[in-house]
PDB file of N, CA and C in Angstrom:
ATOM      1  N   UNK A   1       0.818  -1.213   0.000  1.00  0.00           N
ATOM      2  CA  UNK A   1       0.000   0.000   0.000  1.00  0.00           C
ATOM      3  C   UNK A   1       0.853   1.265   0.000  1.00  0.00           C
ATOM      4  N   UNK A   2       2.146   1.504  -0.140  1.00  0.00           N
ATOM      5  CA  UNK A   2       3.068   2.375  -0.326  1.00  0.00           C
ATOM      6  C   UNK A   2       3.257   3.051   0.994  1.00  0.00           C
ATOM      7  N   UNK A   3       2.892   3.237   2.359  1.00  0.00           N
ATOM      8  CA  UNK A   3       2.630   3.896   3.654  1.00  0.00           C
ATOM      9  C   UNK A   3       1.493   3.772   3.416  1.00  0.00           C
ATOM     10  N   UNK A   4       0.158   3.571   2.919  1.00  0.00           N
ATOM     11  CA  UNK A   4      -1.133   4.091   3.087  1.00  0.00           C
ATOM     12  C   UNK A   4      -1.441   3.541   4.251  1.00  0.00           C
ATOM     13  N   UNK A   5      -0.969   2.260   4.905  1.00  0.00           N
ATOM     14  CA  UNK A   5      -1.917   1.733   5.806  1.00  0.00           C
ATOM     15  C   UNK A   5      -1.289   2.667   7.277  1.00  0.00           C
ATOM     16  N   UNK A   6      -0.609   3.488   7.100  1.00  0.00           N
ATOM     17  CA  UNK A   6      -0.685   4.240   8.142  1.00  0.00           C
ATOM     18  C   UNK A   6      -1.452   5.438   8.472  1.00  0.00           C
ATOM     19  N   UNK A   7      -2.328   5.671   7.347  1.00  0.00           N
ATOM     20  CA  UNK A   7      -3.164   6.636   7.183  1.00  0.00           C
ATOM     21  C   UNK A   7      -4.206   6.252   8.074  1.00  0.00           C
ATOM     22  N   UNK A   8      -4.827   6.723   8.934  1.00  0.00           N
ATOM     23  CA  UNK A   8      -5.922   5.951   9.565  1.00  0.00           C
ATOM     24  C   UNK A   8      -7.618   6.493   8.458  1.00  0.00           C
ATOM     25  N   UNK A   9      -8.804   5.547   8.404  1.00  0.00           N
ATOM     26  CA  UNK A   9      -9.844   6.198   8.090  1.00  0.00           C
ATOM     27  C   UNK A   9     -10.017   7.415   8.197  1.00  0.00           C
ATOM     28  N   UNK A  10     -10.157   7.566   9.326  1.00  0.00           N
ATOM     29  CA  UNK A  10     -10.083   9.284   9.995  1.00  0.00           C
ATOM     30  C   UNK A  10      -9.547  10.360   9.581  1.00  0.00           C
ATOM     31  N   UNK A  11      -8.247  10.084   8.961  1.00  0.00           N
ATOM     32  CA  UNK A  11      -7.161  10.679   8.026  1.00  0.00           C
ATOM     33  C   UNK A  11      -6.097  11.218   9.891  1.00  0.00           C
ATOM     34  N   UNK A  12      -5.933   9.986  10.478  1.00  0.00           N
ATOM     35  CA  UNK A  12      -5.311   9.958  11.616  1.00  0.00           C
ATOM     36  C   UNK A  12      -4.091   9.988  11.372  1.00  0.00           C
ATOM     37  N   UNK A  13      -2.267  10.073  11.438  1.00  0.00           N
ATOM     38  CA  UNK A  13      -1.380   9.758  10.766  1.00  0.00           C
ATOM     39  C   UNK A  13      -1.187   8.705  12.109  1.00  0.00           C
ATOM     40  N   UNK A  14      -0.891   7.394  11.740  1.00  0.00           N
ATOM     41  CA  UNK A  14      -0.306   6.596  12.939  1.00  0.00           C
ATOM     42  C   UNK A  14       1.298   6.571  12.959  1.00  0.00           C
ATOM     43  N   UNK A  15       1.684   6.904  11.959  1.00  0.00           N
ATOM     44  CA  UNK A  15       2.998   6.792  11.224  1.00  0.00           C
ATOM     45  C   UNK A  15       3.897   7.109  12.787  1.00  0.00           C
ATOM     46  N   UNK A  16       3.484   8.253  13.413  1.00  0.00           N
ATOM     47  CA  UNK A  16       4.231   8.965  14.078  1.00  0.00           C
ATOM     48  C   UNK A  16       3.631   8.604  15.903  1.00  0.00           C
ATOM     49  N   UNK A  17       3.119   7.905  15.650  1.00  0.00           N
ATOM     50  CA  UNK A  17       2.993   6.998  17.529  1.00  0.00           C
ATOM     51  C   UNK A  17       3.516   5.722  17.925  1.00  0.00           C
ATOM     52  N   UNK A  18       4.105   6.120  19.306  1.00  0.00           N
ATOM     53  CA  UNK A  18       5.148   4.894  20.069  1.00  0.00           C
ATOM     54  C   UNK A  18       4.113   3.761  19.570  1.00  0.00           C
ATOM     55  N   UNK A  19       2.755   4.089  20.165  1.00  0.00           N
ATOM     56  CA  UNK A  19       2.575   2.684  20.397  1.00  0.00           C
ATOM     57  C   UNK A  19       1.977   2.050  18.688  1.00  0.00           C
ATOM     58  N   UNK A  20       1.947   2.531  18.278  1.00  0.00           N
ATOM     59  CA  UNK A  20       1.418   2.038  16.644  1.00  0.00           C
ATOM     60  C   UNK A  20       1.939   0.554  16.252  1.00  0.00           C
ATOM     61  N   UNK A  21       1.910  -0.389  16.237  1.00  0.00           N
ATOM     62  CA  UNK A  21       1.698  -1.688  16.149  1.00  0.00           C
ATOM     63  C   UNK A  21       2.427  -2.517  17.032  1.00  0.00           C
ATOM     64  N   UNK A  22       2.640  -1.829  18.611  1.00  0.00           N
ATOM     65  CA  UNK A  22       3.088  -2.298  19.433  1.00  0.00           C
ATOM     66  C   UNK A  22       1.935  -2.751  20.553  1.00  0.00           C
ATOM     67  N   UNK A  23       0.829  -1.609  21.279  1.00  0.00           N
ATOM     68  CA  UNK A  23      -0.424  -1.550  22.255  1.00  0.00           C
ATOM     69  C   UNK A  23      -1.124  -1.362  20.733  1.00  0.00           C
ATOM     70  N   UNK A  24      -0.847  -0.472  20.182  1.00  0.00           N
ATOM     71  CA  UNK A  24      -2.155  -0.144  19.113  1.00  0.00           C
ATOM     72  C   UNK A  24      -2.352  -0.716  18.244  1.00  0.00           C
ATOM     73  N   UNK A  25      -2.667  -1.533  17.211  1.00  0.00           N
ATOM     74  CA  UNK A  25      -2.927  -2.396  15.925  1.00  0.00           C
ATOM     75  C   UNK A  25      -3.484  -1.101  14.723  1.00  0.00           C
ATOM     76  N   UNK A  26      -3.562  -0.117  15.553  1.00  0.00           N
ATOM     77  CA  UNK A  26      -4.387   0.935  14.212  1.00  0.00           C
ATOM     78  C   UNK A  26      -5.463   0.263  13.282  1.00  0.00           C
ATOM     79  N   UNK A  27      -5.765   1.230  11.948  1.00  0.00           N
ATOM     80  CA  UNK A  27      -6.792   0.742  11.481  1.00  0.00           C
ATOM     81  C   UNK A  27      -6.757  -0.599  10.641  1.00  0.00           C
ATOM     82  N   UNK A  28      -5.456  -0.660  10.044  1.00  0.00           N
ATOM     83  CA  UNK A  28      -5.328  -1.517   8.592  1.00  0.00           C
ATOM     84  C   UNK A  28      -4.312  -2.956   8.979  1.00  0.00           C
ATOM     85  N   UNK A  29      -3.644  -2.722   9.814  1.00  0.00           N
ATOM     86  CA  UNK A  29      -2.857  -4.197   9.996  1.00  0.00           C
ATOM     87  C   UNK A  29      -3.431  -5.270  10.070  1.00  0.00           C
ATOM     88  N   UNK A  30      -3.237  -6.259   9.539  1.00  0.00           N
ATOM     89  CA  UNK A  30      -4.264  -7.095  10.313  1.00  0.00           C
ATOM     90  C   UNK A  30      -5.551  -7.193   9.012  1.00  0.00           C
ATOM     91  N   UNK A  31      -5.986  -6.273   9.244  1.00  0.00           N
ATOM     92  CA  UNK A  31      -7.252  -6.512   8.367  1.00  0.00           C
ATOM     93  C   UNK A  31      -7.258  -6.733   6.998  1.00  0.00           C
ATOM     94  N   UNK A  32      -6.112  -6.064   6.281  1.00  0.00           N
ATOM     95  CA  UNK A  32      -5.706  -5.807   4.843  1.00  0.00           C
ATOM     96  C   UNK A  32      -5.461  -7.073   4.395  1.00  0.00           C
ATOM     97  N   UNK A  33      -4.301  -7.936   5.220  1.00  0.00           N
ATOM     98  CA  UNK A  33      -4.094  -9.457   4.817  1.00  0.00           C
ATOM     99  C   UNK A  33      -4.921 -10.381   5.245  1.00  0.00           C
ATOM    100  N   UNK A  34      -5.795 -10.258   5.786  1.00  0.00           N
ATOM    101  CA  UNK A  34      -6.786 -11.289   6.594  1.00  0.00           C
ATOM    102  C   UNK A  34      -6.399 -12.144   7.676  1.00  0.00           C
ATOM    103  N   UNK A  35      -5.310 -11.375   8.807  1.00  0.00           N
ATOM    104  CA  UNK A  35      -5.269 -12.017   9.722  1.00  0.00           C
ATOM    105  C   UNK A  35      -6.146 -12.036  10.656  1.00  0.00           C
ATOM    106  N   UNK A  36      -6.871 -10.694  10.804  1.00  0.00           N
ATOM    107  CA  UNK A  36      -7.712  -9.743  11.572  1.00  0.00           C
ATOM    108  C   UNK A  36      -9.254 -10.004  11.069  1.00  0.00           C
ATOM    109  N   UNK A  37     -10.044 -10.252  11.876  1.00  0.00           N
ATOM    110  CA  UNK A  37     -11.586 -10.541  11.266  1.00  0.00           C
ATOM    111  C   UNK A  37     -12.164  -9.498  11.527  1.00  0.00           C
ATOM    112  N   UNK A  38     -12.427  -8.517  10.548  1.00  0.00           N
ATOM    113  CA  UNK A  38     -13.212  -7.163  10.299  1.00  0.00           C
ATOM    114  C   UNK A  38     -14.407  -7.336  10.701  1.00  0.00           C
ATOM    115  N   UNK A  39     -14.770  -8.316  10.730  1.00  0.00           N
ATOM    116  CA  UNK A  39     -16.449  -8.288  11.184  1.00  0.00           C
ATOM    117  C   UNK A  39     -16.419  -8.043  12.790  1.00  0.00           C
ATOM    118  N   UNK A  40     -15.428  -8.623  13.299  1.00  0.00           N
ATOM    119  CA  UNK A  40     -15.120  -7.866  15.027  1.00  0.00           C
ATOM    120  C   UNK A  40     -14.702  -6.610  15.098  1.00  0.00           C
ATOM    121  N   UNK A  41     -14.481  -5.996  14.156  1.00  0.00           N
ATOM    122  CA  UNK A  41     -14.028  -4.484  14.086  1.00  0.00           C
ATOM    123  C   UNK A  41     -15.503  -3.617  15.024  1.00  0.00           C
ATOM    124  N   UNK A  42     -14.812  -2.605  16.037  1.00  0.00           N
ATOM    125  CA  UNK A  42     -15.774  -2.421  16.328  1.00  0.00           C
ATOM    126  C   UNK A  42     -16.180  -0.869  16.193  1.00  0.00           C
ATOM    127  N   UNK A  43     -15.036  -0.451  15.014  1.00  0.00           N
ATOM    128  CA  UNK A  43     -14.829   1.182  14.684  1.00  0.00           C
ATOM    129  C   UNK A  43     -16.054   1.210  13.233  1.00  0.00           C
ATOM    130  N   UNK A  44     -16.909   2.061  12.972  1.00  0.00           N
ATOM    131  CA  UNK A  44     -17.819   1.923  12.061  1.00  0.00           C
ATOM    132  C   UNK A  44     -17.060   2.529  10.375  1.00  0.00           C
ATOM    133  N   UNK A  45     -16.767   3.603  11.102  1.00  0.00           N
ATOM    134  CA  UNK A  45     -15.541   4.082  10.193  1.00  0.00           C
ATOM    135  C   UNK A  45     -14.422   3.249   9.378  1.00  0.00           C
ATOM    136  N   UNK A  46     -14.160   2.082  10.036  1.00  0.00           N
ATOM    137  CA  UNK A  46     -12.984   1.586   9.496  1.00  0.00           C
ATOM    138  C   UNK A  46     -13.782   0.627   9.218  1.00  0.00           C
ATOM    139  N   UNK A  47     -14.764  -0.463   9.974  1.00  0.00           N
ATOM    140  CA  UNK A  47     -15.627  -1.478   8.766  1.00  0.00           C
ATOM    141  C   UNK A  47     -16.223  -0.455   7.531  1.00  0.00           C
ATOM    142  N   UNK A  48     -16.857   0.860   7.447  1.00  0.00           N
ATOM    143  CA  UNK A  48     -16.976   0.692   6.073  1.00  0.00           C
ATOM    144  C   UNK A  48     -16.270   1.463   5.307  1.00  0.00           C
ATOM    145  N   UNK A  49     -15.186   2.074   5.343  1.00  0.00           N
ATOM    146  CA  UNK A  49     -14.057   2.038   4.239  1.00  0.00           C
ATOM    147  C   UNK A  49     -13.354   0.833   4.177  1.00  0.00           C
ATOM    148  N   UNK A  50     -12.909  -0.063   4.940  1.00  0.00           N
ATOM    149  CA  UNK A  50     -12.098  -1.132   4.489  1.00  0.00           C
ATOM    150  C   UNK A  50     -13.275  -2.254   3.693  1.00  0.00           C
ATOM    151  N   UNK A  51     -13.831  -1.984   4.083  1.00  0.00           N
ATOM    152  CA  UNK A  51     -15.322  -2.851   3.821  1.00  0.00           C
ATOM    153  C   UNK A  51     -15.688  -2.509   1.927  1.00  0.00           C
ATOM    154  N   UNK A  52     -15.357  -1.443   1.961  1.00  0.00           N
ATOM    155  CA  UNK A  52     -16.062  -0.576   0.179  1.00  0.00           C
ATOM    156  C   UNK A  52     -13.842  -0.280  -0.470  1.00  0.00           C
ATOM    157  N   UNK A  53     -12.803  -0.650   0.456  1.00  0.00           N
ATOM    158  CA  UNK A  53     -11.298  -0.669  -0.485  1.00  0.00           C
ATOM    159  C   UNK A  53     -11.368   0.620  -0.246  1.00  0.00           C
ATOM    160  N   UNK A  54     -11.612   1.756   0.519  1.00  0.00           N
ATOM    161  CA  UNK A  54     -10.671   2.784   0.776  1.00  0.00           C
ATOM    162  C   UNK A  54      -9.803   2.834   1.748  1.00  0.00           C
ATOM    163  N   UNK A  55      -8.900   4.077   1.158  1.00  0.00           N
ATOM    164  CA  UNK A  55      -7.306   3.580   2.340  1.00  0.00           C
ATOM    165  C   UNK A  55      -7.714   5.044   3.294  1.00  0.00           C
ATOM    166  N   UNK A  56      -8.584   5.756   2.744  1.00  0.00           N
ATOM    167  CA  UNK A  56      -9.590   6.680   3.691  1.00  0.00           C
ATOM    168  C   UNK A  56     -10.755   7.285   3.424  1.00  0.00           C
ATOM    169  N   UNK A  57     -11.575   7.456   4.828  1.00  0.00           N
ATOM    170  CA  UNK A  57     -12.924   7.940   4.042  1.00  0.00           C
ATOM    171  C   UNK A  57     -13.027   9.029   3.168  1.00  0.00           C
ATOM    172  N   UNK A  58     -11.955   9.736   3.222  1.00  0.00           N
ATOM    173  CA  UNK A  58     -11.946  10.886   2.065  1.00  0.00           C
ATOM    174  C   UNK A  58     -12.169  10.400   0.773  1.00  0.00           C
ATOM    175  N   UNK A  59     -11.848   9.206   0.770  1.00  0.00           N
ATOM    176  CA  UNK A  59     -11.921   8.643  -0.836  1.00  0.00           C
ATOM    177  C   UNK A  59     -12.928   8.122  -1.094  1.00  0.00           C
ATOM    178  N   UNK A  60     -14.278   7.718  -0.382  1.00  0.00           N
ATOM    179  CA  UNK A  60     -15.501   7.739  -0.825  1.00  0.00           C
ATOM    180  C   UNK A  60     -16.020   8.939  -1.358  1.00  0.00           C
ATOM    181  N   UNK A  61     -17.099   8.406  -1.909  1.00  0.00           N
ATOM    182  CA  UNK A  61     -17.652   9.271  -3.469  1.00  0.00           C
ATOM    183  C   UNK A  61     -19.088   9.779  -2.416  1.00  0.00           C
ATOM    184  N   UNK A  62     -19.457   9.194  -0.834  1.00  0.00           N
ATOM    185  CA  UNK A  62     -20.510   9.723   0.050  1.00  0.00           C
ATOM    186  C   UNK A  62     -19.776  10.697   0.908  1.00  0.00           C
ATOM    187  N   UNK A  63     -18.486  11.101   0.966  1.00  0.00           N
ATOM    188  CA  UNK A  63     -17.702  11.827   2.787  1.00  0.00           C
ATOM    189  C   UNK A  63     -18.441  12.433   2.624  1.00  0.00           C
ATOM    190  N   UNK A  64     -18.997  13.434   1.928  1.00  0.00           N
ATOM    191  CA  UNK A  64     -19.726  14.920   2.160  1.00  0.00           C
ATOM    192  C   UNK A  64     -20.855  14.474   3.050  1.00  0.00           C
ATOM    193  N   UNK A  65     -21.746  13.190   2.605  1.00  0.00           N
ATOM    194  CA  UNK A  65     -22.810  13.374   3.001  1.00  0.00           C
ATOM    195  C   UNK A  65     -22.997  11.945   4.212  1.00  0.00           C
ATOM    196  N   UNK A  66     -21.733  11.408   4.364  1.00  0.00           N
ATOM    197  CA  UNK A  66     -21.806  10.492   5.333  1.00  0.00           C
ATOM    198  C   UNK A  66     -21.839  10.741   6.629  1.00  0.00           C
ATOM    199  N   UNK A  67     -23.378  10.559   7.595  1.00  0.00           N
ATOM    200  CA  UNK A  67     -23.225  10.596   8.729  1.00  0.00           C
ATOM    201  C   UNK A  67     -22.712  10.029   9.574  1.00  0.00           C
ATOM    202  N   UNK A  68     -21.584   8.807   9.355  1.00  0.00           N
ATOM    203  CA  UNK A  68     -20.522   8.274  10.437  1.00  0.00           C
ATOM    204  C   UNK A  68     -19.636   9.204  10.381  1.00  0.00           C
ATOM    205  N   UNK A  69     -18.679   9.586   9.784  1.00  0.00           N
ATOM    206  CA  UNK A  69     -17.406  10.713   9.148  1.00  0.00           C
ATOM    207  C   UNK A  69     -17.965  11.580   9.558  1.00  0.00           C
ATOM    208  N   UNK A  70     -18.870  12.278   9.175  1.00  0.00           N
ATOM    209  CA  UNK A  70     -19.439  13.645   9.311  1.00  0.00           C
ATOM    210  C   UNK A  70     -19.655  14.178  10.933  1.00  0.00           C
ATOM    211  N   UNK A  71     -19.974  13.174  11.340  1.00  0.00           N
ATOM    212  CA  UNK A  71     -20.863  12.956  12.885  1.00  0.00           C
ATOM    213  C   UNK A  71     -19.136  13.004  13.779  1.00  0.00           C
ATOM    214  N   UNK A  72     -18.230  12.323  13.792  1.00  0.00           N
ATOM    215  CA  UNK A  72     -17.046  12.074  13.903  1.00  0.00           C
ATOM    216  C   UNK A  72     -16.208  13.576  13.862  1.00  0.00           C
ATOM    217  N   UNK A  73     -15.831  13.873  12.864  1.00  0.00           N
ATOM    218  CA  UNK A  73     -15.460  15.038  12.654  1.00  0.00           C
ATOM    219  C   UNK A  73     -15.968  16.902  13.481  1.00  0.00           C
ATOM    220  N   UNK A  74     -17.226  16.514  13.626  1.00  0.00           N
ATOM    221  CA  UNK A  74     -18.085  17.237  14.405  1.00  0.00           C
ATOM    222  C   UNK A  74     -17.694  17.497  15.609  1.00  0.00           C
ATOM    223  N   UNK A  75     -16.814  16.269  16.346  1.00  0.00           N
ATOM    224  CA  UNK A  75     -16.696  16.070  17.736  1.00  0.00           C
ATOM    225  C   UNK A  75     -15.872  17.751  17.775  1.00  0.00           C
ATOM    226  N   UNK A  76     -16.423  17.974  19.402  1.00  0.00           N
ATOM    227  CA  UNK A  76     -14.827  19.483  19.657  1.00  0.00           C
ATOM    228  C   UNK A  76     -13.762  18.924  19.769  1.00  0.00           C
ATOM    229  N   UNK A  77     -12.892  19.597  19.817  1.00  0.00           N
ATOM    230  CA  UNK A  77     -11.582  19.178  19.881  1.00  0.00           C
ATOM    231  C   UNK A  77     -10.907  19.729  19.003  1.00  0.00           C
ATOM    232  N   UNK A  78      -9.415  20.247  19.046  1.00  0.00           N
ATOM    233  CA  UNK A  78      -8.574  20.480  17.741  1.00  0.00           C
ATOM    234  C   UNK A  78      -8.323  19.166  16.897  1.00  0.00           C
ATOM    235  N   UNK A  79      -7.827  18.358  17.444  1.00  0.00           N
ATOM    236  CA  UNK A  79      -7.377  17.073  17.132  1.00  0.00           C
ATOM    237  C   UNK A  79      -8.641  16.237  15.927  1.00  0.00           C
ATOM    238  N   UNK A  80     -10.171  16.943  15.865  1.00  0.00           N
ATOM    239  CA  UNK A  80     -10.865  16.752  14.598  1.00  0.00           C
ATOM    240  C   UNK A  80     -11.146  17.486  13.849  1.00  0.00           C
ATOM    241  N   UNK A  81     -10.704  18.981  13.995  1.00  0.00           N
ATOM    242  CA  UNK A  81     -10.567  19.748  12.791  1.00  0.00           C
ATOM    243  C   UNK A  81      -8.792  19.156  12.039  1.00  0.00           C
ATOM    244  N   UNK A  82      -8.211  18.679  12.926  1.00  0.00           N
ATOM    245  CA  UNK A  82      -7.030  18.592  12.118  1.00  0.00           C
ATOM    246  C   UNK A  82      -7.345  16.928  11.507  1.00  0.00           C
ATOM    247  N   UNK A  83      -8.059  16.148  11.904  1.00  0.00           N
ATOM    248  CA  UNK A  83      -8.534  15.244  11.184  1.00  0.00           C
ATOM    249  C   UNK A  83      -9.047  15.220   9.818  1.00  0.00           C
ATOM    250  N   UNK A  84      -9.824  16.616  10.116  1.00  0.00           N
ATOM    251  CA  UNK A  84     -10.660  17.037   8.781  1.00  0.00           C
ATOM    252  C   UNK A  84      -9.747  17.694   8.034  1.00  0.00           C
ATOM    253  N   UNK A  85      -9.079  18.457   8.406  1.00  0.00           N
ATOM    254  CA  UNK A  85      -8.037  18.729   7.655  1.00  0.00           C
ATOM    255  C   UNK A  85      -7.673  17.818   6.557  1.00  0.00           C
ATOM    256  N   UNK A  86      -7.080  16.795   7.038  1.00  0.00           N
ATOM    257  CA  UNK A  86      -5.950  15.197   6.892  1.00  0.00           C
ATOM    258  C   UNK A  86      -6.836  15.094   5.213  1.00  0.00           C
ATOM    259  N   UNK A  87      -8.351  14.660   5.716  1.00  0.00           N
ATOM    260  CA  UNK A  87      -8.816  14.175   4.504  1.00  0.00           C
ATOM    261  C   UNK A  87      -9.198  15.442   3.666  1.00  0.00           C
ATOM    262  N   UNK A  88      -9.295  16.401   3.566  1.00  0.00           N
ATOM    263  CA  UNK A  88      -9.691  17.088   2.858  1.00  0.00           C
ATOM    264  C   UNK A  88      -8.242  17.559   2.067  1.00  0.00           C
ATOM    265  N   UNK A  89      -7.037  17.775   2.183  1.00  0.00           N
ATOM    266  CA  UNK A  89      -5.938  17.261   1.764  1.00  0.00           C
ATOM    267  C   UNK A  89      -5.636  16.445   1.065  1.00  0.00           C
ATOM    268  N   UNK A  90      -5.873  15.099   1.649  1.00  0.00           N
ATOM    269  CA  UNK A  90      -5.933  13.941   0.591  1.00  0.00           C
ATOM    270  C   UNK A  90      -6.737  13.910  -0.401  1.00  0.00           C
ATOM    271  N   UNK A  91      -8.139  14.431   0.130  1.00  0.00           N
ATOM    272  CA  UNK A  91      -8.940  14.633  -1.187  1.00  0.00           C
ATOM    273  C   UNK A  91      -8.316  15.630  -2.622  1.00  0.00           C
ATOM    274  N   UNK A  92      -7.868  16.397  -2.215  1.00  0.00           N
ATOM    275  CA  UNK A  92      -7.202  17.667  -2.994  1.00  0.00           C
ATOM    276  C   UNK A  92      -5.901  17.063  -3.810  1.00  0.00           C
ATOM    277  N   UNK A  93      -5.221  16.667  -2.886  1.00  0.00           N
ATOM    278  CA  UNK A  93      -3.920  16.447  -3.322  1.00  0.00           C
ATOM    279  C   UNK A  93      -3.336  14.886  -3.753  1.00  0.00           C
ATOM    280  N   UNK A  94      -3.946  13.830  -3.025  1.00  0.00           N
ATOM    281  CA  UNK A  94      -3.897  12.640  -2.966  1.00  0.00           C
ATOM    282  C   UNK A  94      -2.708  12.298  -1.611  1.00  0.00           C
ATOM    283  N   UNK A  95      -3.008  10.615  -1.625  1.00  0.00           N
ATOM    284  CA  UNK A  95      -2.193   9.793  -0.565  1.00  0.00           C
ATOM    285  C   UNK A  95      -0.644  10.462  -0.819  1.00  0.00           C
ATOM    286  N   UNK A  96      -0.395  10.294  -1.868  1.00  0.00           N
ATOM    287  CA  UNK A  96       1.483  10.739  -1.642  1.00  0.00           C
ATOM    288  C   UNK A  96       1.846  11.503  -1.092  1.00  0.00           C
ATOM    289  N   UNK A  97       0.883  12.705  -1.577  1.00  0.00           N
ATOM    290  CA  UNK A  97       1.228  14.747  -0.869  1.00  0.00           C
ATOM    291  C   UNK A  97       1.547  14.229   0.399  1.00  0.00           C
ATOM    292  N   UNK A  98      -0.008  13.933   0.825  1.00  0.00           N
ATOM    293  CA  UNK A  98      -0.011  13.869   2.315  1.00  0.00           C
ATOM    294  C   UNK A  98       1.297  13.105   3.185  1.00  0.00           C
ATOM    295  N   UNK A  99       1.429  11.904   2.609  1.00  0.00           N
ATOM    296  CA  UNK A  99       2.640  11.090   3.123  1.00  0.00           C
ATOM    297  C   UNK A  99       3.758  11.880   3.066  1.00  0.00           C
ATOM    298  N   UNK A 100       4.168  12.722   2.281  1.00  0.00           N
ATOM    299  CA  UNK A 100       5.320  13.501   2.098  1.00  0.00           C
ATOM    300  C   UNK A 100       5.091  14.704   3.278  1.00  0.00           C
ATOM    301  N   UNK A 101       4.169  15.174   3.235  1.00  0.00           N
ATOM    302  CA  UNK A 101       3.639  16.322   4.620  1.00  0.00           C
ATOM    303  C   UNK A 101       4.220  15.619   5.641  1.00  0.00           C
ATOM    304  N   UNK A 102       3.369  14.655   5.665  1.00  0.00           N
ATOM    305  CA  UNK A 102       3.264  13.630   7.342  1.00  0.00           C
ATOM    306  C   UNK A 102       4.974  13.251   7.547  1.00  0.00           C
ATOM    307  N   UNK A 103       5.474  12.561   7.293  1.00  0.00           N
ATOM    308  CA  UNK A 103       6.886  12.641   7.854  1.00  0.00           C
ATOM    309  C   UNK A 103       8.014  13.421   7.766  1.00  0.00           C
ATOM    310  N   UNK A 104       7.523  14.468   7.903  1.00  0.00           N
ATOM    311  CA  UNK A 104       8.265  15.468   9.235  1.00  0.00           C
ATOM    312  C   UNK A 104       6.868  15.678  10.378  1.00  0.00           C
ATOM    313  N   UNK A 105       6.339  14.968  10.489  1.00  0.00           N
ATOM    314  CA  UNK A 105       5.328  15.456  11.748  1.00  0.00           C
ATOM    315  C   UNK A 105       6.120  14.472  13.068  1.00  0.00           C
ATOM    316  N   UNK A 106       5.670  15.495  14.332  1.00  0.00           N
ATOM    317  CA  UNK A 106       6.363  14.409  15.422  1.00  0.00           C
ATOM    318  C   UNK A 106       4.742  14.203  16.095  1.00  0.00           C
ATOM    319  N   UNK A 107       3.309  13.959  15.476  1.00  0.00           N
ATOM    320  CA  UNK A 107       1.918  13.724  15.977  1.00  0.00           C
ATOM    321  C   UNK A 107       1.114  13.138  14.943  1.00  0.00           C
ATOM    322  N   UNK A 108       0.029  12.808  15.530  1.00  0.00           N
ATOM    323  CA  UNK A 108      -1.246  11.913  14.243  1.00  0.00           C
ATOM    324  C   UNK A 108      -1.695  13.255  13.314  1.00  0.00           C
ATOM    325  N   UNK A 109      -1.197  14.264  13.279  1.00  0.00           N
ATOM    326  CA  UNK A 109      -1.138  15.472  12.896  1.00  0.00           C
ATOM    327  C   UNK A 109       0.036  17.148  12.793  1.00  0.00           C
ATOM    328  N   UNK A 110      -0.107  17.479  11.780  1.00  0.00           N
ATOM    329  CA  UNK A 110       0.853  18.467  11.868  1.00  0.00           C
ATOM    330  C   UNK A 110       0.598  19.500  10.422  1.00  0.00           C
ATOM    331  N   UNK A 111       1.544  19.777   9.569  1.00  0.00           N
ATOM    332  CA  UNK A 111       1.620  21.079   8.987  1.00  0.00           C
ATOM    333  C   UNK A 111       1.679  20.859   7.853  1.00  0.00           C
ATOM    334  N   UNK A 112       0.835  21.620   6.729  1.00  0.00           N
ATOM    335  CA  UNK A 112       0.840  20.851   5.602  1.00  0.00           C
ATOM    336  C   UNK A 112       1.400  22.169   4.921  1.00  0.00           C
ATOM    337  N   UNK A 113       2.427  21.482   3.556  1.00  0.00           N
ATOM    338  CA  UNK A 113       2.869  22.471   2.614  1.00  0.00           C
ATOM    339  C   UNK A 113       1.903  23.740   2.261  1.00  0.00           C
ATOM    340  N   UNK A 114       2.497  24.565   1.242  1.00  0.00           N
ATOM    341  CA  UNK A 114       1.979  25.908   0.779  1.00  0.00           C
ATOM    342  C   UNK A 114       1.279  25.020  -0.477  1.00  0.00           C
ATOM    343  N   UNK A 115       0.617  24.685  -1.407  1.00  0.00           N
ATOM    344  CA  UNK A 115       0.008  24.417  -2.214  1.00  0.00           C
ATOM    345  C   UNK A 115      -0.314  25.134  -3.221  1.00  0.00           C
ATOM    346  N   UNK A 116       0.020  24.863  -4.983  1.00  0.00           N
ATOM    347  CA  UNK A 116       0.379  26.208  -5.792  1.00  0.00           C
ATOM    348  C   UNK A 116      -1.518  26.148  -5.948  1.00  0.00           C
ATOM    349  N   UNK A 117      -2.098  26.650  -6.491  1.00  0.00           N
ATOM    350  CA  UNK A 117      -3.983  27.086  -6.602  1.00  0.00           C
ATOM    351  C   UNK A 117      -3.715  25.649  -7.729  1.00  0.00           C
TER     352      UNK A 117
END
């Protein structure tokens, strides 16, 4: 998946946490090769993008109008506007940009390039 499976649904970066496939399994390990039985998944978000082959919900053709994502994103917090950020980025730019952003981040979030229009 080139880094994608560190992308979380959410447009989370796991890339950049201790515990990321040490305590945490994140969204895609596991599930991508079929070690992991998705039907025990108990994140709704990640059964249905992995469920419909996206590497995030940004890449469904419903985010705008999906009330799991939508509902999600909503939460307060900085940490889900910078979520929303993540995918709306990816939407724009695609998986690579973002991967190239994301490592220099030291969080599941950080600073994205200047972008020409």
């Amino acid at each position: 998946m080139n880094g994608t499976e560190e992308i979380g649904c959410c447009g989370a970066y796991c890339g950049t946490c201790r515990e990321y496939l040490k305590t945490c399994k994140g969204c895609k390990p596991g599930y991508l090769d079929g070690s992991r039985d998705q039907s025990r998944a108990k994140c709704r978000m990640k059964k249905c993008c992995l469920t419909r082959g996206h590497i995030t919900c940004g890449d469904c053709g419903e985010y705008e109008s999906c009330e799991t994502i939508q509902s999600f994103l909503s939460h307060p917090g900085y940490k889900y506007g910078k979520y929303r950020q993540a995918l709306e980025f990816i939407r724009a730019h695609g998986h690579a940009a973002f991967l190239n952003a994301a490592k220099h981040w030291t969080n599941a979030y950080g600073r994205y390039p200047e972008q020409d229009p």
